[in-house]
Protein backbone atom coordinates (compact mmCIF):
# COMPACT_ATOMS: atom_id res chain seq x y z
CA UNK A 1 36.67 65.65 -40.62
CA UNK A 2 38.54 63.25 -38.37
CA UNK A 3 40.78 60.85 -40.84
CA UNK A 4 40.21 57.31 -39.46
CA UNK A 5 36.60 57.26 -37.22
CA UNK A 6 34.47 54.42 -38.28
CA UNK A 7 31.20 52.70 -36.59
CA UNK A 8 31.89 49.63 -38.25
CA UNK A 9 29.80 46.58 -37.62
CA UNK A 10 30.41 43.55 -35.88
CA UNK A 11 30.59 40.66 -38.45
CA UNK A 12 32.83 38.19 -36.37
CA UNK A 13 30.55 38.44 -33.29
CA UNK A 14 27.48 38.06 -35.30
CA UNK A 15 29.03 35.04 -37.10
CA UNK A 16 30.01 33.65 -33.49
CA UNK A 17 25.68 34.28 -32.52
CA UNK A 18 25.17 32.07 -35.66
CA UNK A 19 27.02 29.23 -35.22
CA UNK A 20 26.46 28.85 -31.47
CA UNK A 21 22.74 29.00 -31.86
CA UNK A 22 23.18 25.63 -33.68
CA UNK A 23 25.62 24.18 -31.98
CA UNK A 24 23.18 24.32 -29.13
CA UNK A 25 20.34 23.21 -30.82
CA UNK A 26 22.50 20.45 -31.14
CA UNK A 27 23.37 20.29 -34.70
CA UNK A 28 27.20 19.18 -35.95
CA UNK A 29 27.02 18.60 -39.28
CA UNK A 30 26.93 22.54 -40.50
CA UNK A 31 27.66 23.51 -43.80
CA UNK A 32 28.38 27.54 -44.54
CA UNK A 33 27.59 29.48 -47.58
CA UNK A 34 29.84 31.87 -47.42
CA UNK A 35 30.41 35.14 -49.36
CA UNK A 36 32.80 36.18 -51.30
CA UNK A 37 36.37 34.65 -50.54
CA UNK A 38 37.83 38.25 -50.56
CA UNK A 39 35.83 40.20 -48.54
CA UNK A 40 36.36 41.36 -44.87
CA UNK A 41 32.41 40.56 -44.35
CA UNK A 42 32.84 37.14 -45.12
CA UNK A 43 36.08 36.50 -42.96
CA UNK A 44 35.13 38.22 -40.07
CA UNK A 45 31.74 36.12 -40.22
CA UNK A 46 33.62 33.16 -40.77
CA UNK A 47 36.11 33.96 -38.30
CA UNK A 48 33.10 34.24 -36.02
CA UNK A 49 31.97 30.92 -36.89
CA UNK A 50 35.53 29.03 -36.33
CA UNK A 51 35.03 30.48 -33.09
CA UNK A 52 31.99 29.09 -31.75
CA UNK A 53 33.05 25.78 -33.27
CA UNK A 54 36.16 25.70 -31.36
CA UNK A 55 34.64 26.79 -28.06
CA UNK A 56 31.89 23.66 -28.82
CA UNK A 57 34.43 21.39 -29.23
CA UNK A 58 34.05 21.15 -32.94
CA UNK A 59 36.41 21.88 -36.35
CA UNK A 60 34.61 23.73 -39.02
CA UNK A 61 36.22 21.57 -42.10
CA UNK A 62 36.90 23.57 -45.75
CA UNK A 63 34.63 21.10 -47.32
CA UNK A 64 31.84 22.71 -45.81
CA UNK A 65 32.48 25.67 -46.48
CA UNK A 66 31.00 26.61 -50.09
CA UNK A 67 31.74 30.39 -50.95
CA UNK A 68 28.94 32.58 -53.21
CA UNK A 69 28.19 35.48 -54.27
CA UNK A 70 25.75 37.01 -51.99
CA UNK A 71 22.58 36.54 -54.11
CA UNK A 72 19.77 34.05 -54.09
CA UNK A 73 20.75 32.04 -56.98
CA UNK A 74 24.42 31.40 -55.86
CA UNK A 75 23.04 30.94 -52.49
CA UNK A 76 20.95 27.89 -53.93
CA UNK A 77 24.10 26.94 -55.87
CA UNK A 78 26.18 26.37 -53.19
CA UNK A 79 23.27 24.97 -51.40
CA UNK A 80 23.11 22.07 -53.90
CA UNK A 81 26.84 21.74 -53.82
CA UNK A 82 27.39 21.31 -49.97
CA UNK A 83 24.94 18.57 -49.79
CA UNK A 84 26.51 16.86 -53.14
CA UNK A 85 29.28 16.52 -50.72
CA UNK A 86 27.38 16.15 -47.25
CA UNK A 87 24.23 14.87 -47.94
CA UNK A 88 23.58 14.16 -44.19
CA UNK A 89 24.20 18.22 -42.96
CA UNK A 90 21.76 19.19 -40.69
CA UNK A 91 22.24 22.59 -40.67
CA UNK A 92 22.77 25.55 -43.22
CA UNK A 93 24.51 28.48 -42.03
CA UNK A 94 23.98 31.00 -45.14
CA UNK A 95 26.23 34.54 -43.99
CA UNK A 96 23.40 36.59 -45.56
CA UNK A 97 20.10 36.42 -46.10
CA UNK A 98 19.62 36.69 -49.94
CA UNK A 99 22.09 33.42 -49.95
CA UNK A 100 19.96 31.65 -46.87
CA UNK A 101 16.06 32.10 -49.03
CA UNK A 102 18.20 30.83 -52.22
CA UNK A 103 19.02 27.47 -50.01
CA UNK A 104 15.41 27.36 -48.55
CA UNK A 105 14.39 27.04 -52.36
CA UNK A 106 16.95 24.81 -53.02
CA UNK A 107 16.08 22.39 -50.28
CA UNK A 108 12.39 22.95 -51.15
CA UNK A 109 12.59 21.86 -54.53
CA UNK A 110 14.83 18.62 -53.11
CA UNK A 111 11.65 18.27 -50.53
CA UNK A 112 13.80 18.83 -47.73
CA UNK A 113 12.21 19.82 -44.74
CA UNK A 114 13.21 22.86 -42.93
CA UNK A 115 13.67 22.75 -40.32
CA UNK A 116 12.50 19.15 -39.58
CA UNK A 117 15.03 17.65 -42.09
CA UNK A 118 17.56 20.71 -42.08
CA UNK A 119 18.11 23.98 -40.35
CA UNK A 120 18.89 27.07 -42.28
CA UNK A 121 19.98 30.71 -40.48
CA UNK A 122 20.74 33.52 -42.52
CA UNK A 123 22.35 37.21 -41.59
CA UNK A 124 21.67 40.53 -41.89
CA UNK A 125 17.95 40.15 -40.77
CA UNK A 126 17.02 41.85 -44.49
CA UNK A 127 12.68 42.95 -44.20
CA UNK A 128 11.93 39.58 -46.60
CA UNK A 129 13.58 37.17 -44.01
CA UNK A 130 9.97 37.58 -41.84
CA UNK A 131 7.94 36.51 -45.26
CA UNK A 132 10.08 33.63 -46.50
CA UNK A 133 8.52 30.00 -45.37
CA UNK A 134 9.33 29.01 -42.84
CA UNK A 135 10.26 32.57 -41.57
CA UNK A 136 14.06 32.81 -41.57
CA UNK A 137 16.08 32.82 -38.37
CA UNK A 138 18.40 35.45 -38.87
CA UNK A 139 21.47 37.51 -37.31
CA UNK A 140 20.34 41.62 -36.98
CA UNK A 141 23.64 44.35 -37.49
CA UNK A 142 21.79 47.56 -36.30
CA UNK A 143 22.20 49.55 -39.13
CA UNK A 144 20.46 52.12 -38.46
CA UNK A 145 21.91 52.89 -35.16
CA UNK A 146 25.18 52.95 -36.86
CA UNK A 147 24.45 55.79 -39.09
CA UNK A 148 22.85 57.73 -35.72
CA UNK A 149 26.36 56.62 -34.08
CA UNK A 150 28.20 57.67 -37.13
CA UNK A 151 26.68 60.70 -37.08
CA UNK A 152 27.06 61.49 -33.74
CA UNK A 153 31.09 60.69 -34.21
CA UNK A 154 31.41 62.77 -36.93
CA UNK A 155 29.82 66.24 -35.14
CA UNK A 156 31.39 65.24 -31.76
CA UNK A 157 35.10 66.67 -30.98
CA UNK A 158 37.15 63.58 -30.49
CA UNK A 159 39.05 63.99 -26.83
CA UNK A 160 41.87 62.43 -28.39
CA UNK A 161 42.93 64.30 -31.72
CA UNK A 162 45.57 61.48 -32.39
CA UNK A 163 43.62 57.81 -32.59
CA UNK A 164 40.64 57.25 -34.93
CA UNK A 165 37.87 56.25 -33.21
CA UNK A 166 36.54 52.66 -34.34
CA UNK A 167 33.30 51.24 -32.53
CA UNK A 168 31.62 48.51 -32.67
CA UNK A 169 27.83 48.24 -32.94
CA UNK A 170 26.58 44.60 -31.44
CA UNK A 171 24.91 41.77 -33.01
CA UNK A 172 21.67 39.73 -32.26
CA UNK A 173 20.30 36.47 -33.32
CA UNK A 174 16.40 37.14 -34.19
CA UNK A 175 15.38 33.50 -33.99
CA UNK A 176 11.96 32.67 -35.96
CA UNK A 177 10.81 29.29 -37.64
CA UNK A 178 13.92 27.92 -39.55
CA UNK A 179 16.22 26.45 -37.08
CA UNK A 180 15.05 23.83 -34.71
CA UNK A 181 17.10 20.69 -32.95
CA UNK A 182 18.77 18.27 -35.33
CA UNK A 183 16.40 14.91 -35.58
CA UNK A 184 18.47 11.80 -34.14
């Protein structure tokens, strides 16, 4: 047992897929739910995020930026609240799914129009993100590949006996029928 290997996956560059697939869509006004504050998930994702805004020439202010507990219902909660504050968002950028189909209900039962009205992405491309209405553009972690991979590091003989081994395993966007340009 080799103290140390990890497949871990990669939350920042699957945050950075996220925001830059609406940034060039077009959209500017983005509001984030975010996960919990304490998590490495949720910064790396976020981190991800600041990064795309920065490269598109945009600043990702705290006020949109609603933290929750990874669930539907506190997904919808901070749905509500971000557009208590921003009511003219265009864009939803929920850092898991769960969160993301609790703000599609929340905007549904507001009769907001996704995507028409606003865009909403989620992550982690969970099996209910095709089902949802509209189906729910999404970021995919390869999971299973990373317990193949993980497996695969554990029965290998590192070449190196002194560094633990840390990969990362990519991210994709999986774009389907919830994110679409910004009306002017």
């Amino acid at each position: 047992e080799h103290a140390g290997d990890a497949v871990v996956p990669d939350n920042e560059m699957g945050g950075y897929l996220l925001a830059s697939h609406l940034y060039e869509l077009g959209h500017e006004r983005i509001g984030v739910i975010a996960g919990p504050k304490q998590l490495t998930t949720t910064t790396d994702r976020l981190a991800g995020l600041r990064r795309a805004a920065r490269e598109h020439g945009h600043k990702l202010p705290a006020t949109r930026v609603a933290y929750a507990d990874f669930d539907r219902t506190s997904g919808a909660e901070a749905a509500a609240a971000l557009l208590d504050i921003e009511p003219d968002l265009t864009a939803m950028a929920a850092l898991n799914d769960s969160m993301a189909i609790g703000a599609l209900s929340l905007l549904r039962s507001r009769g907001i129009a996704v995507p028409e009205r606003v865009s909403v992405i989620g992550f982690d491309d969970m099996p209910i993100a095709r089902d949802v209405t509209p189906a729910l553009t999404t970021v995919r972690l390869p999971l299973v590949d990373m317990g193949a991979r993980a497996m695969t590091l554990a029965l290998e003989e590192p070449a190196d006996h002194t560094a633990p081994r840390i990969e990362q395993v990519g991210a994709e966007l999986v774009r389907r029928d919830s994110t679409g340009a910004p009306r002017p």
